[in-house]
PDB file of N, CA and C in Angstrom:
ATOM      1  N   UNK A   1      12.150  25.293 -19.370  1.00  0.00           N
ATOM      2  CA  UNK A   1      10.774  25.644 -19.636  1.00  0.00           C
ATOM      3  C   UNK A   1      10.327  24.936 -20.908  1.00  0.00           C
ATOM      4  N   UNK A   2       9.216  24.294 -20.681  1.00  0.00           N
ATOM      5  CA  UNK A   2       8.316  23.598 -22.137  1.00  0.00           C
ATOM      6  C   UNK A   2       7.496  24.737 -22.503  1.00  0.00           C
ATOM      7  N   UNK A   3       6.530  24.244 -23.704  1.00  0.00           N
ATOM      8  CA  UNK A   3       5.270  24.984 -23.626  1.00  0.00           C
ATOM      9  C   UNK A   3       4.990  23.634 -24.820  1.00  0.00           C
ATOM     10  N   UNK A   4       3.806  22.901 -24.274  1.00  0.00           N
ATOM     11  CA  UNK A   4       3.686  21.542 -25.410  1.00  0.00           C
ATOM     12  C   UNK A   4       2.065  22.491 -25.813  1.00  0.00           C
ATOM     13  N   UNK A   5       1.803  22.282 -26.468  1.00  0.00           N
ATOM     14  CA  UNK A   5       0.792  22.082 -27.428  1.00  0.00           C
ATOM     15  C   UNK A   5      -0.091  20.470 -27.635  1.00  0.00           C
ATOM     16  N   UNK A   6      -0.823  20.106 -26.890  1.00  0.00           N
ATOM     17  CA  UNK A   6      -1.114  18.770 -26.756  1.00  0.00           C
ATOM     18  C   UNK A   6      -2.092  18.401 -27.807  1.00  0.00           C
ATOM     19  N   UNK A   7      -3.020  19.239 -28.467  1.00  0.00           N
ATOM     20  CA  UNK A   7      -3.535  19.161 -29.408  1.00  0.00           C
ATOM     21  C   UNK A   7      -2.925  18.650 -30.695  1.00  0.00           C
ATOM     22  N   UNK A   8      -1.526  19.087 -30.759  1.00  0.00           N
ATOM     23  CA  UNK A   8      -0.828  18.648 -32.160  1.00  0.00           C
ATOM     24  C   UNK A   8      -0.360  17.532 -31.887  1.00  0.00           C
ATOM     25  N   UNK A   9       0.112  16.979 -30.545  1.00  0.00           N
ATOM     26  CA  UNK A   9       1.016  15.914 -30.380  1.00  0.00           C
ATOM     27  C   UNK A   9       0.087  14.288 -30.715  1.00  0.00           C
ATOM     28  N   UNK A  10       1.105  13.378 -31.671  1.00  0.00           N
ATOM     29  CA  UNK A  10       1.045  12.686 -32.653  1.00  0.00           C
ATOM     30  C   UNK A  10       1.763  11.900 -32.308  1.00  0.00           C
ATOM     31  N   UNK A  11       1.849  10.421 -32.306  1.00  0.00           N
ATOM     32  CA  UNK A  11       2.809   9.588 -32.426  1.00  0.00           C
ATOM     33  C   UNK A  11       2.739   8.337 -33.783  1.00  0.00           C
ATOM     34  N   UNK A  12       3.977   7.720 -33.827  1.00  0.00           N
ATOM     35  CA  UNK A  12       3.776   6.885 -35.093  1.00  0.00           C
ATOM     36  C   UNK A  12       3.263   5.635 -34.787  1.00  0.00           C
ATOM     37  N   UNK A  13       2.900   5.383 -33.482  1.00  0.00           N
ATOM     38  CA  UNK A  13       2.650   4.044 -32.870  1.00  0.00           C
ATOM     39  C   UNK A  13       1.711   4.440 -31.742  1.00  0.00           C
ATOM     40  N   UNK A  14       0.843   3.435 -31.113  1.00  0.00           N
ATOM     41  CA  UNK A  14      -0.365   3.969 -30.557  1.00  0.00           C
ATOM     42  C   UNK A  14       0.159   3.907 -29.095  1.00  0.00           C
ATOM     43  N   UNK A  15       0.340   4.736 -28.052  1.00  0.00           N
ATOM     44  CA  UNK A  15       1.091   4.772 -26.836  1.00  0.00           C
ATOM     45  C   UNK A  15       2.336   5.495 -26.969  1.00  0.00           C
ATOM     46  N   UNK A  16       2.508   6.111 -28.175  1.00  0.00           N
ATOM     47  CA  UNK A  16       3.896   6.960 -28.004  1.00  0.00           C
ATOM     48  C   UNK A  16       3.235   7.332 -27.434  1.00  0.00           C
ATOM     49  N   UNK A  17       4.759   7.937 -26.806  1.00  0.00           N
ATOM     50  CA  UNK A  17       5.116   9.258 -25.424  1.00  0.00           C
ATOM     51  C   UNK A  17       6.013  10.241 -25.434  1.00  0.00           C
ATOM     52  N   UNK A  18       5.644  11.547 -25.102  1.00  0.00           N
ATOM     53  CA  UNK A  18       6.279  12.809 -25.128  1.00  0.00           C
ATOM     54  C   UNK A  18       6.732  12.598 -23.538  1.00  0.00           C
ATOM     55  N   UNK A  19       8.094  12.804 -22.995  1.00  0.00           N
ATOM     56  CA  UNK A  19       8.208  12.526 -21.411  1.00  0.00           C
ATOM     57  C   UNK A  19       8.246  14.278 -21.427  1.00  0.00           C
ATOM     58  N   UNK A  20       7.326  14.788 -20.530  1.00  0.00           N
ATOM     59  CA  UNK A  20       7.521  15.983 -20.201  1.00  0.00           C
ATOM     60  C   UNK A  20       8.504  16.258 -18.736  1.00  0.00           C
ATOM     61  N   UNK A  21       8.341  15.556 -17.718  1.00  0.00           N
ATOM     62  CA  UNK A  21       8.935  15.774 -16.686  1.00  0.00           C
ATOM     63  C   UNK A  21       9.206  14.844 -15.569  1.00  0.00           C
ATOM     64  N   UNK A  22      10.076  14.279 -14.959  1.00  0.00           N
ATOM     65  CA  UNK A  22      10.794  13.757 -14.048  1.00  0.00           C
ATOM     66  C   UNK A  22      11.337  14.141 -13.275  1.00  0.00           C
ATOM     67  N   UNK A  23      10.120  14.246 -12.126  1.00  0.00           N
ATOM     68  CA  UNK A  23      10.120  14.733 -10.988  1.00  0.00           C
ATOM     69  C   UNK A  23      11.043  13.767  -9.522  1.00  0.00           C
ATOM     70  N   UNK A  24      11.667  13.574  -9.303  1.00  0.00           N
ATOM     71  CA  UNK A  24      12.256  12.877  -8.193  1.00  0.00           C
ATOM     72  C   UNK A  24      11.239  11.210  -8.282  1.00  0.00           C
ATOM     73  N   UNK A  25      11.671  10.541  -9.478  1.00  0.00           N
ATOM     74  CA  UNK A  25      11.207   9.963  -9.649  1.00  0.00           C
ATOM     75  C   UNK A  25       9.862   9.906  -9.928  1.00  0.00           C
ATOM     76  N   UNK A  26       8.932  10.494 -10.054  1.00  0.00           N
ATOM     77  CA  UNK A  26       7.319  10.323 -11.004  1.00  0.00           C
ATOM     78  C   UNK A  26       7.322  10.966 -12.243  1.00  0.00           C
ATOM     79  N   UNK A  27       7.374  10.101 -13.072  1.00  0.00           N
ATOM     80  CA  UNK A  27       6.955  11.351 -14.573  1.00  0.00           C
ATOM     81  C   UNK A  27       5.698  11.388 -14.699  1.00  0.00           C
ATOM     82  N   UNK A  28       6.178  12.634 -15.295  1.00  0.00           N
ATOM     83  CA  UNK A  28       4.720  12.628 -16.230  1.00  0.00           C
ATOM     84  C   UNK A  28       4.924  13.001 -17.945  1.00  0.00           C
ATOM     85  N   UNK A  29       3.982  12.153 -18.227  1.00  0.00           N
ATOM     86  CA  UNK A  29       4.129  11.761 -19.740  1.00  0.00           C
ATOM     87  C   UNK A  29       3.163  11.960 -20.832  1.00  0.00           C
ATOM     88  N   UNK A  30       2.886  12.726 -21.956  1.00  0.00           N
ATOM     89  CA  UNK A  30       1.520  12.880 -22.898  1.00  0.00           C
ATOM     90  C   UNK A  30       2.112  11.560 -23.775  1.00  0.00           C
ATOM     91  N   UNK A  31       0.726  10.955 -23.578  1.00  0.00           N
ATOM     92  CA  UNK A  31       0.352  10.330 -24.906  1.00  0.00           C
ATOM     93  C   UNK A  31      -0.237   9.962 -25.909  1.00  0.00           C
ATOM     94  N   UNK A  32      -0.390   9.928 -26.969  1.00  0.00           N
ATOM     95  CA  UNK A  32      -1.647   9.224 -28.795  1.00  0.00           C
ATOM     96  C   UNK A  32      -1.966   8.114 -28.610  1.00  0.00           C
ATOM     97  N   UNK A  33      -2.548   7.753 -28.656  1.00  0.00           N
ATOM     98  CA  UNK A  33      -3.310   6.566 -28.943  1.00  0.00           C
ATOM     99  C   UNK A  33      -4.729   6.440 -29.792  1.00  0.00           C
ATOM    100  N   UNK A  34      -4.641   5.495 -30.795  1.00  0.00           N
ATOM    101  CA  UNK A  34      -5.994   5.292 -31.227  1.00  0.00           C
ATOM    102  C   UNK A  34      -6.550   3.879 -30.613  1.00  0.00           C
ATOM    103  N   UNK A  35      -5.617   3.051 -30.105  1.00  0.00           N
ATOM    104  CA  UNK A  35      -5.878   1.595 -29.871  1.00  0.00           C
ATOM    105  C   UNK A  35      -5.785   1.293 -28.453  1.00  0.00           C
ATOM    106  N   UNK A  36      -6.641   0.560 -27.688  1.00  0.00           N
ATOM    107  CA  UNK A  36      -6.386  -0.157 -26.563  1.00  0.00           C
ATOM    108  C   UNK A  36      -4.985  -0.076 -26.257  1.00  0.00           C
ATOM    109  N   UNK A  37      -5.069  -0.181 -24.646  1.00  0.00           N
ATOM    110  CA  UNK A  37      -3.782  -0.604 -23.947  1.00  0.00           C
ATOM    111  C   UNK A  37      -3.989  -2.217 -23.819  1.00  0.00           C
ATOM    112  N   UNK A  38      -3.702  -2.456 -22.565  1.00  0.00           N
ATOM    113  CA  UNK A  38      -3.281  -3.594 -22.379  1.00  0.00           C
ATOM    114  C   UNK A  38      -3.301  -4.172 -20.265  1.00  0.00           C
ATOM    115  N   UNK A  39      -4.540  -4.986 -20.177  1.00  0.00           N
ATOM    116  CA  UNK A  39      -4.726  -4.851 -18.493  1.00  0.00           C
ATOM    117  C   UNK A  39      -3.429  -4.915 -18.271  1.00  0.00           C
ATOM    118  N   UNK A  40      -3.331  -4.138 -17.029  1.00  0.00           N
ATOM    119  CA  UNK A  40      -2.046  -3.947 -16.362  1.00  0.00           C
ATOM    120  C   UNK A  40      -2.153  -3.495 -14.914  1.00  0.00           C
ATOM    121  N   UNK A  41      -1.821  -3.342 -13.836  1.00  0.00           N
ATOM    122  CA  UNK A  41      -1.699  -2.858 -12.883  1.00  0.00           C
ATOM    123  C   UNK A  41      -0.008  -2.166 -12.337  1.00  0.00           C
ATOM    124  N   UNK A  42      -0.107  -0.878 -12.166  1.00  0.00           N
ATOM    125  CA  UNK A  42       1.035   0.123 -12.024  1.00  0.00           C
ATOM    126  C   UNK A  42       1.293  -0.452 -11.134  1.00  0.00           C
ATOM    127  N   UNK A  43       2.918  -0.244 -10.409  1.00  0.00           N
ATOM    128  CA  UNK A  43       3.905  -0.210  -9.505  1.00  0.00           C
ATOM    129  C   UNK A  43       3.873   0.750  -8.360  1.00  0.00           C
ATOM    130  N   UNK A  44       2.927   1.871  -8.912  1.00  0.00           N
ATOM    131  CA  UNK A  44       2.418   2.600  -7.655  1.00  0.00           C
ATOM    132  C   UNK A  44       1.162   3.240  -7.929  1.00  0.00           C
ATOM    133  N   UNK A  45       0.638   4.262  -8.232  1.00  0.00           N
ATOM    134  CA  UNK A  45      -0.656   5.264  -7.992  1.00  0.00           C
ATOM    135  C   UNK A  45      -0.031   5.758  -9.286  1.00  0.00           C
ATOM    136  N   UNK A  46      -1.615   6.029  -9.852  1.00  0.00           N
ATOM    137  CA  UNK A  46      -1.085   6.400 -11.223  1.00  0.00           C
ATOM    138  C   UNK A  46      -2.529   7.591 -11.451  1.00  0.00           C
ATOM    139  N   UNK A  47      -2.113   8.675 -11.971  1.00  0.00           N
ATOM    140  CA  UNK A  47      -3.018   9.669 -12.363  1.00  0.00           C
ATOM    141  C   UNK A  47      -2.924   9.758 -14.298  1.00  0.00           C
ATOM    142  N   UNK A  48      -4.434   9.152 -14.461  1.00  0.00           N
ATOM    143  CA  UNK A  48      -4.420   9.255 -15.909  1.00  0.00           C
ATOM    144  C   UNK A  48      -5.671  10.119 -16.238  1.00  0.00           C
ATOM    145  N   UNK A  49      -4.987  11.550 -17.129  1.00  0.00           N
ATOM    146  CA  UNK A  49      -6.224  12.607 -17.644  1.00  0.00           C
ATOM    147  C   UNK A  49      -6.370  13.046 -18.971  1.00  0.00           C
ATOM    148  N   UNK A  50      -7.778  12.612 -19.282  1.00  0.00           N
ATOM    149  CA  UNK A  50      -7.898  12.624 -20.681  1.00  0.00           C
ATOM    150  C   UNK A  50      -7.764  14.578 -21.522  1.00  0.00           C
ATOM    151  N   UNK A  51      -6.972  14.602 -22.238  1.00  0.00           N
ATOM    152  CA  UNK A  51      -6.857  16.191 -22.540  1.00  0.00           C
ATOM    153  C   UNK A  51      -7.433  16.243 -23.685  1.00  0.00           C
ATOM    154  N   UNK A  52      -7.560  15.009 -24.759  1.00  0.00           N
ATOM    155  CA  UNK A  52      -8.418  15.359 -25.835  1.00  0.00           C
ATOM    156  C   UNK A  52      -8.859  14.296 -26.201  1.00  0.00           C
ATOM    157  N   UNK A  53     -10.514  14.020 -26.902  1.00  0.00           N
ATOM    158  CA  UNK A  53     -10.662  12.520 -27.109  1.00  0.00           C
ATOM    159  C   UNK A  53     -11.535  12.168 -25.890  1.00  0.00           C
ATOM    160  N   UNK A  54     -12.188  10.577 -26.163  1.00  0.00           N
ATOM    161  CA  UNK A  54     -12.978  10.090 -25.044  1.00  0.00           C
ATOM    162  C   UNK A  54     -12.168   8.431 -24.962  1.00  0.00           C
ATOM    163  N   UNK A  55     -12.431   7.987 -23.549  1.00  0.00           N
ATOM    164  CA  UNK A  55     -11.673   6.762 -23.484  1.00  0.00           C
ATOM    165  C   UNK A  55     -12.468   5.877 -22.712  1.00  0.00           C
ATOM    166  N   UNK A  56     -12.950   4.460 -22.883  1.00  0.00           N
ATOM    167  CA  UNK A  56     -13.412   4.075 -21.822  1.00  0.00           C
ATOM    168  C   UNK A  56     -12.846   3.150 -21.035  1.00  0.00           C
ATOM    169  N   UNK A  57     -12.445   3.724 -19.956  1.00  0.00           N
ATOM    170  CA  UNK A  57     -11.789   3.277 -18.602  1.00  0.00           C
ATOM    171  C   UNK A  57     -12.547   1.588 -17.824  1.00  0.00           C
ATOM    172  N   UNK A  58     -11.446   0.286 -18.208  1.00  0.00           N
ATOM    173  CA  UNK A  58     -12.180  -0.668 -17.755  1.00  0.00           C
ATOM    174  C   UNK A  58     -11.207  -1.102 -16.636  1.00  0.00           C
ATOM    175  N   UNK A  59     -11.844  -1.579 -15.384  1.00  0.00           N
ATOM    176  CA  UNK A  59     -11.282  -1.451 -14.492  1.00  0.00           C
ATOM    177  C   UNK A  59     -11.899  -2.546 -13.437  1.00  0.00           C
ATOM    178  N   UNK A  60     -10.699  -3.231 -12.438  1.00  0.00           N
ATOM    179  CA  UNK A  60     -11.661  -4.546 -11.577  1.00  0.00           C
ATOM    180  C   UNK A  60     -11.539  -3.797 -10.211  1.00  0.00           C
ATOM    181  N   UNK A  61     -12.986  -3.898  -9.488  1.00  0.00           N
ATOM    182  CA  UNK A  61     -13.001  -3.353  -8.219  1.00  0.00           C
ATOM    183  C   UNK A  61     -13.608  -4.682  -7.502  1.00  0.00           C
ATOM    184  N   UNK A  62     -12.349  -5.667  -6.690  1.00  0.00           N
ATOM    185  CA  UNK A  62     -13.215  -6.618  -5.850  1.00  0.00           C
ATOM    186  C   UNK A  62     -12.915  -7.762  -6.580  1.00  0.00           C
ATOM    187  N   UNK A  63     -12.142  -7.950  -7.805  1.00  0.00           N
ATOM    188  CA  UNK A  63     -12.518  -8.771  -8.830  1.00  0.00           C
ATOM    189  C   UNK A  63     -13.593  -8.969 -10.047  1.00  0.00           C
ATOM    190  N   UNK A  64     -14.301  -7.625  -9.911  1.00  0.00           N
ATOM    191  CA  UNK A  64     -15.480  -7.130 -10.679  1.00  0.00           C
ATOM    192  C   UNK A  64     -15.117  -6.094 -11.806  1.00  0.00           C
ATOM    193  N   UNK A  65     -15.375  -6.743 -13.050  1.00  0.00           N
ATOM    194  CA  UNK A  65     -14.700  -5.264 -14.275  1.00  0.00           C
ATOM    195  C   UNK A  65     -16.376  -4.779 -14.311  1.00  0.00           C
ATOM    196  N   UNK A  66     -15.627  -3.645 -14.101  1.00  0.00           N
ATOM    197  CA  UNK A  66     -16.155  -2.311 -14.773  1.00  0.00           C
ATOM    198  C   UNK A  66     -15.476  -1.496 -15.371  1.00  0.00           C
ATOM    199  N   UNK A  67     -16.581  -0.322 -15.786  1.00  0.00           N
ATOM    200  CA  UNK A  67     -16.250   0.752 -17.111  1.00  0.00           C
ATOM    201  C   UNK A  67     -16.484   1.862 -16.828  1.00  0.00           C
ATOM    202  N   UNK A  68     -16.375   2.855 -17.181  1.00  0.00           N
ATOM    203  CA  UNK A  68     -16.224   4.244 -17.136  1.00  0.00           C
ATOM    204  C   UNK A  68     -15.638   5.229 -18.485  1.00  0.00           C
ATOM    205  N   UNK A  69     -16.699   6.212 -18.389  1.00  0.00           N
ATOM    206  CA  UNK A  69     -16.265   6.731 -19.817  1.00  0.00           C
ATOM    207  C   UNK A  69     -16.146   7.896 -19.287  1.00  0.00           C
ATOM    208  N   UNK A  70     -14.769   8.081 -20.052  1.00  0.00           N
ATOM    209  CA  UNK A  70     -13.944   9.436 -19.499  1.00  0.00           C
ATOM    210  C   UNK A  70     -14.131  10.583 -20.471  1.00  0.00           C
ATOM    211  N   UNK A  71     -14.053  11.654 -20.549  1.00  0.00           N
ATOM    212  CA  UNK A  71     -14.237  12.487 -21.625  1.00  0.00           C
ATOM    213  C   UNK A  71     -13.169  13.545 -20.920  1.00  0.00           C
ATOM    214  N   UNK A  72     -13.109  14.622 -22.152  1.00  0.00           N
ATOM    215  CA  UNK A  72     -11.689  15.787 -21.973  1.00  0.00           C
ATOM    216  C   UNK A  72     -11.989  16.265 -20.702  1.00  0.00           C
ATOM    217  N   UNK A  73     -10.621  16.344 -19.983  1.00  0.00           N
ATOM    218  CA  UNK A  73     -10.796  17.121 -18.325  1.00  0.00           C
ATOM    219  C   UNK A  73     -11.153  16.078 -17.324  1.00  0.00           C
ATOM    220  N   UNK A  74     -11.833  14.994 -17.814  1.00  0.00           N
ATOM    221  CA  UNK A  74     -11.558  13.599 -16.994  1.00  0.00           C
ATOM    222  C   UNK A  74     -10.489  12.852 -16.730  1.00  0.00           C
ATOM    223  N   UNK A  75     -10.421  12.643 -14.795  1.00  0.00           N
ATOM    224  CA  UNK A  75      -9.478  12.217 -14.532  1.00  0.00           C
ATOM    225  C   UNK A  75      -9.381  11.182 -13.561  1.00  0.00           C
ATOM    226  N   UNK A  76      -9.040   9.800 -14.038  1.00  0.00           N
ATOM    227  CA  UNK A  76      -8.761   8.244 -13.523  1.00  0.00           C
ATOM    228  C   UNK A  76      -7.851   8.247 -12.613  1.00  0.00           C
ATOM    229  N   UNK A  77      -7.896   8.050 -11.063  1.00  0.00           N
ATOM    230  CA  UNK A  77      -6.737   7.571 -10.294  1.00  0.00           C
ATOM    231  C   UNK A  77      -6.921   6.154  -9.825  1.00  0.00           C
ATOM    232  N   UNK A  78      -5.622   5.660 -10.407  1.00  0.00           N
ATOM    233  CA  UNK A  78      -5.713   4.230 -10.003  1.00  0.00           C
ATOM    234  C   UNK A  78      -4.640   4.026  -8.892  1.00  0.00           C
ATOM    235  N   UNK A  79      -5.465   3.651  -7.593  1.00  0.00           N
ATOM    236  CA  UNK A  79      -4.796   3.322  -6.419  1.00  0.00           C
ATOM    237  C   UNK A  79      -3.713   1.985  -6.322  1.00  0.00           C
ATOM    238  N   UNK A  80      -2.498   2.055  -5.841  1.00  0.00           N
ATOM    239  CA  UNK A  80      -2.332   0.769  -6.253  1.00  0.00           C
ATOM    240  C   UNK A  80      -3.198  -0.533  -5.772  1.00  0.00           C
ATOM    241  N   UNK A  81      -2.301  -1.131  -6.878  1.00  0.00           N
ATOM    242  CA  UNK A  81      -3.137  -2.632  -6.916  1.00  0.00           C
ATOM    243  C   UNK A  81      -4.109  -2.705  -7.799  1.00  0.00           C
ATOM    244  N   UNK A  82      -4.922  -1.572  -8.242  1.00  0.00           N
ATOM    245  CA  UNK A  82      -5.876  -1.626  -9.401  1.00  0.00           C
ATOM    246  C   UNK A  82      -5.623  -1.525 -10.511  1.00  0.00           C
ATOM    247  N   UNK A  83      -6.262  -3.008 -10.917  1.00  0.00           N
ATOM    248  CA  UNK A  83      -6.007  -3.866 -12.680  1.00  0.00           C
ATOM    249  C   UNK A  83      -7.204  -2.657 -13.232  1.00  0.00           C
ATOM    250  N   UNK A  84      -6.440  -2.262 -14.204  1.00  0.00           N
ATOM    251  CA  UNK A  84      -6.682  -1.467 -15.419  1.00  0.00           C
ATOM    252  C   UNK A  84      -6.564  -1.868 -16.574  1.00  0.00           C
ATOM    253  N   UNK A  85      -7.568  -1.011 -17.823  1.00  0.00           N
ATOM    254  CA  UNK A  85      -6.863  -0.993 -19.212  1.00  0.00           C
ATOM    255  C   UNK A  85      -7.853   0.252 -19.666  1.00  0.00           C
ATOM    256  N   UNK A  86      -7.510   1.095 -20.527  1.00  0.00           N
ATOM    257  CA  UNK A  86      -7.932   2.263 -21.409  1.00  0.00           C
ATOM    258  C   UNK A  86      -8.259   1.487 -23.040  1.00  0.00           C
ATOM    259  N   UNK A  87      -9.500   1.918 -23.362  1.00  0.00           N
ATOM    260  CA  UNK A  87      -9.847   1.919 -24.596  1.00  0.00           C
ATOM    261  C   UNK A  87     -10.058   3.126 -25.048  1.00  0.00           C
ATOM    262  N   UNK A  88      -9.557   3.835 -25.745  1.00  0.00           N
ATOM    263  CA  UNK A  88     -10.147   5.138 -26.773  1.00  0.00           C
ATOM    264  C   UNK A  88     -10.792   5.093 -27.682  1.00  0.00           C
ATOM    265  N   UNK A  89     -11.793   5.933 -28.196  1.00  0.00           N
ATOM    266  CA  UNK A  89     -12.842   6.039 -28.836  1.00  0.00           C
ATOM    267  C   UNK A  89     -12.498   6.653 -30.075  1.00  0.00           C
ATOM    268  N   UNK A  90     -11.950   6.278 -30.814  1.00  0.00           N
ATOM    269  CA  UNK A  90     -11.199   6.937 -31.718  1.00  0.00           C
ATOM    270  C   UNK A  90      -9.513   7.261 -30.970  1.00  0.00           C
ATOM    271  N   UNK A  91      -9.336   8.930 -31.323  1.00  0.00           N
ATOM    272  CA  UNK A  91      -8.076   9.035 -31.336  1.00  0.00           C
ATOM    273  C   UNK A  91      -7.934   9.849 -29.757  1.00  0.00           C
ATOM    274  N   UNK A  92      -6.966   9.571 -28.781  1.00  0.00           N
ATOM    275  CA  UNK A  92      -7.417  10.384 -27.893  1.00  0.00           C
ATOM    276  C   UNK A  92      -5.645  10.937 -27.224  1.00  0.00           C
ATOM    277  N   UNK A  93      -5.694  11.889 -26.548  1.00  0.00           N
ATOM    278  CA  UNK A  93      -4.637  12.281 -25.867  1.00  0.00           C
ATOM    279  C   UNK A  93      -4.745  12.179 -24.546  1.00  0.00           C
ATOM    280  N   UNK A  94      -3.440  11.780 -23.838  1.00  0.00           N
ATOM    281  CA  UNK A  94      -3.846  11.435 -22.608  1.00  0.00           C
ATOM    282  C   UNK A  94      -2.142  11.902 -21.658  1.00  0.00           C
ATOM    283  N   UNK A  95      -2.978  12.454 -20.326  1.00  0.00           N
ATOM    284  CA  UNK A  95      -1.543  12.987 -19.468  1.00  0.00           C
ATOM    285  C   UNK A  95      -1.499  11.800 -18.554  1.00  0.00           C
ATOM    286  N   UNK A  96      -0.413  11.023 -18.014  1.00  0.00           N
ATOM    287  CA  UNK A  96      -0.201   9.953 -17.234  1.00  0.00           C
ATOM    288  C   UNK A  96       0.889  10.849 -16.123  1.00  0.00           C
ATOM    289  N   UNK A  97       0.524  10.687 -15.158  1.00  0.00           N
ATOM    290  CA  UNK A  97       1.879  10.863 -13.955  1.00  0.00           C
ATOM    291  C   UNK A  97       1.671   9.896 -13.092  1.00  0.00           C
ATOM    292  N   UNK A  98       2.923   8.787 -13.202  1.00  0.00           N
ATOM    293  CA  UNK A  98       3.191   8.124 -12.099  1.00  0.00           C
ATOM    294  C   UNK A  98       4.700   7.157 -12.063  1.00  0.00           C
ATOM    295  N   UNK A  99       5.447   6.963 -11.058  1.00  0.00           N
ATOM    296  CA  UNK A  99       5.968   6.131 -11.077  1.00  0.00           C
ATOM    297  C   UNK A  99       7.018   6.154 -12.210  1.00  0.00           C
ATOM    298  N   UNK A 100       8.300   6.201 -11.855  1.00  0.00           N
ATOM    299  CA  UNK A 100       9.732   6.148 -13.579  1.00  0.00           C
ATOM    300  C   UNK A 100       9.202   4.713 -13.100  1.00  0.00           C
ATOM    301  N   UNK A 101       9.708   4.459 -14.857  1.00  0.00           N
ATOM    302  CA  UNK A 101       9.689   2.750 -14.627  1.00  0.00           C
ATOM    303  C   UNK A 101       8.217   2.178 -14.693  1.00  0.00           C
ATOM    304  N   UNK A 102       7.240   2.544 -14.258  1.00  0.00           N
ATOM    305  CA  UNK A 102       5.852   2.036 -14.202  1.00  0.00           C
ATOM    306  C   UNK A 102       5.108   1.043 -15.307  1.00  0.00           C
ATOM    307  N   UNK A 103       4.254  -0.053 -15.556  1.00  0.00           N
ATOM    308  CA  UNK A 103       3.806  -0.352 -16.874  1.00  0.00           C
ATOM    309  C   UNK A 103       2.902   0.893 -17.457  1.00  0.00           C
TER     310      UNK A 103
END
């Protein structure tokens, strides 16, 4: 049994990760960030939900970027194959489940 507190959770680098659970292969993972990720496209389906903080979600549909601004309780599923990257607006917390191993 956990009980995280996601509000306090902090990392020393922007993308630490707390691994909460590893499920038959999918984790799921909290993470800090104040800084951009990095385009990427997951290895499978990826559920990313913002728990504190705003982020804006840039994303190619077709070969077309677009954006999306996520706020707390907002939640991004990227199907595979969809090129992604997260910008946060400041400092934001974020729940990821997908894929051990995934970018």
């Amino acid at each position: 049994m956990k009980i995280i507190r996601t509000k306090q959770f902090t990392s020393e680098r922007a993308w630490g990760a707390l691994d909460i659970a590893n499920m038959s292969g999918i984790t799921t993972r909290l993470h800090w960030t104040d800084q951009p990720y990095k385009w990427h496209i997951n290895d499978g389906e990826e559920v990313f939900v913002v728990l504190d903080g705003v982020v804006e979600m840039f994303f190619k549909d077709n070969g077309v970027e677009q954006s999306t601004r996520l706020e707390t309780g907002d939640i991004f599923f990227a199907s595979i194959g969809t090129e992604h990257v997260a910008h946060p607006h400041g400092e934001a917390r974020i729940l990821v489940v997908e894929s051990e191993g995934s970018v």
